[in-house]
Protein backbone atom coordinates (compact mmCIF):
# COMPACT_ATOMS: atom_id res chain seq x y z
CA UNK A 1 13.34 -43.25 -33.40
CA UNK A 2 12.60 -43.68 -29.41
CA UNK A 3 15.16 -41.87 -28.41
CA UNK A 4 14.29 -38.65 -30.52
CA UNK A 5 10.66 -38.89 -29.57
CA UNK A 6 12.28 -39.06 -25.80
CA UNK A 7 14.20 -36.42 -26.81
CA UNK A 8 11.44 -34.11 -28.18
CA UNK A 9 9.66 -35.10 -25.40
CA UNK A 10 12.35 -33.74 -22.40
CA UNK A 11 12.82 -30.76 -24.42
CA UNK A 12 8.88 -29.93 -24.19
CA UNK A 13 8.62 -30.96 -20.38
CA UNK A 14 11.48 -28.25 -20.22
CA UNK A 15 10.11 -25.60 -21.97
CA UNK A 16 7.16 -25.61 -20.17
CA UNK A 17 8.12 -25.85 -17.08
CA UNK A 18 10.93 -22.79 -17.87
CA UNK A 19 7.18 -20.98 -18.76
CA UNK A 20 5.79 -21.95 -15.53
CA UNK A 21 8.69 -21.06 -13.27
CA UNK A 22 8.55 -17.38 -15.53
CA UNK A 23 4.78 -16.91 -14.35
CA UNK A 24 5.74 -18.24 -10.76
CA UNK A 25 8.54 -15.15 -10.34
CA UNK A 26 6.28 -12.34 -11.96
CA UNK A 27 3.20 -13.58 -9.60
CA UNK A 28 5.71 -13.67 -6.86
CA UNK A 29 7.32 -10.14 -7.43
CA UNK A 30 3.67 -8.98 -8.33
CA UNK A 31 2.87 -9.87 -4.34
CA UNK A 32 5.80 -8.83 -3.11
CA UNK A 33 4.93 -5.00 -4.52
CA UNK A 34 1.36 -5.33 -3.09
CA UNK A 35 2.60 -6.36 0.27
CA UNK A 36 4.99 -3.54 -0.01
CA UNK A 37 2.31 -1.19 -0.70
CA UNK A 38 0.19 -2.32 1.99
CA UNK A 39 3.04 -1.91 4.63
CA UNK A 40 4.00 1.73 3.48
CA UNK A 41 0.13 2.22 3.56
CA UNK A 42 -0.04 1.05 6.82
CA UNK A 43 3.03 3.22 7.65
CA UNK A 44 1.46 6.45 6.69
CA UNK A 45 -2.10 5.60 8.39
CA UNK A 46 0.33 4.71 11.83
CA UNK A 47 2.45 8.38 11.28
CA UNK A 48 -0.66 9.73 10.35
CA UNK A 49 -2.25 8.48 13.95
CA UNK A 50 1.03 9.82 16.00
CA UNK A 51 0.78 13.29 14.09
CA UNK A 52 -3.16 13.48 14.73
CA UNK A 53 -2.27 12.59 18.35
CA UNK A 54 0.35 14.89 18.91
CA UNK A 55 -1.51 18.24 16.64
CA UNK A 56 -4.49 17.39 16.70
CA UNK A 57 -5.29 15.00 20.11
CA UNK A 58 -4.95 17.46 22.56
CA UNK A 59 -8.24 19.26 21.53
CA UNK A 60 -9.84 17.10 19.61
CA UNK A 61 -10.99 13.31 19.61
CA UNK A 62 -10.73 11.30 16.40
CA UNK A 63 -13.91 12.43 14.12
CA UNK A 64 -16.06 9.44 14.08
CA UNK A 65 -18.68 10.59 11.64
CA UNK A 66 -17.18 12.88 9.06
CA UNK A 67 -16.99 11.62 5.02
CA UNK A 68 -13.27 11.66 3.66
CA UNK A 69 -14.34 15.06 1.79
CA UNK A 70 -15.38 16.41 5.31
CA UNK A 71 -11.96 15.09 7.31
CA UNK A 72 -9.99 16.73 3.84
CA UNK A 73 -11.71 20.49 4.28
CA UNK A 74 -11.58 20.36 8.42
CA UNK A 75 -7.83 19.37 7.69
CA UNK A 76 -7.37 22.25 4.97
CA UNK A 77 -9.06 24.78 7.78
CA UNK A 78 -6.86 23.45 10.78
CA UNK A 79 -3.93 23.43 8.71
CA UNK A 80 -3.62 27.41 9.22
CA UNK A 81 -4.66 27.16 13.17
CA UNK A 82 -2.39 24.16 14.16
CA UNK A 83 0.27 25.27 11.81
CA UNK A 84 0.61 21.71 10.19
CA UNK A 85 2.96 21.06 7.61
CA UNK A 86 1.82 19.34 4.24
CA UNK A 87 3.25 16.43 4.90
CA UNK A 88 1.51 16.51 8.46
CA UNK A 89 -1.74 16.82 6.20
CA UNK A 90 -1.18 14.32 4.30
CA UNK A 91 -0.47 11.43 7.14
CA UNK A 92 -3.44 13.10 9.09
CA UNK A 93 -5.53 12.32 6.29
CA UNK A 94 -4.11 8.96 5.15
CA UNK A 95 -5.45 8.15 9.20
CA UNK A 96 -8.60 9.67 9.12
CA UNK A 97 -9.79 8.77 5.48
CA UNK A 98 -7.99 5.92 4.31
């Protein structure tokens, strides 16, 4: 009779921590994709920076003032004039109105 009751007993100290570990990996992989979001976040806002600098830097400072709907219409307008790509948009952007 002890020994099933020890038995039954293992078996539950088992399971649950088998559950526990489960959680542990998803809240681990869970992290790992925000961290890898924040990088490649960070990684567009840094391109974004180099493009502004090398387009945009040798006229103009970095706006200081302008609302993210501002720094998107300025961008749409300079676009044409600087002869920026889209993807040169889009970094630009990502670094002015993150």
């Amino acid at each position: 009779m002890n020994s099933s009751r020890f038995t039954s007993l293992l078996v539950l100290i088992l399971l649950t921590c088998s559950l526990g570990l489960g959680t542990l990996a998803q809240d681990s992989e869970s992290k790992k994709k925000a961290n890898d979001a924040v990088a490649a976040k960070n990684t567009d806002a840094e391109q974004g920076e180099q493009r502004f600098r090398q387009n945009c830097g040798r006229c103009h400072n970095p706006p200081d003032s302008l609302s993210p709907r501002e720094v998107k219409a300025v961008l749409q307008h300079m676009r044409v004039r600087a002869m920026l790509t889209a993807e040169d948009e889009r970094l630009i952007l990502k670094y002015l109105a993150p």
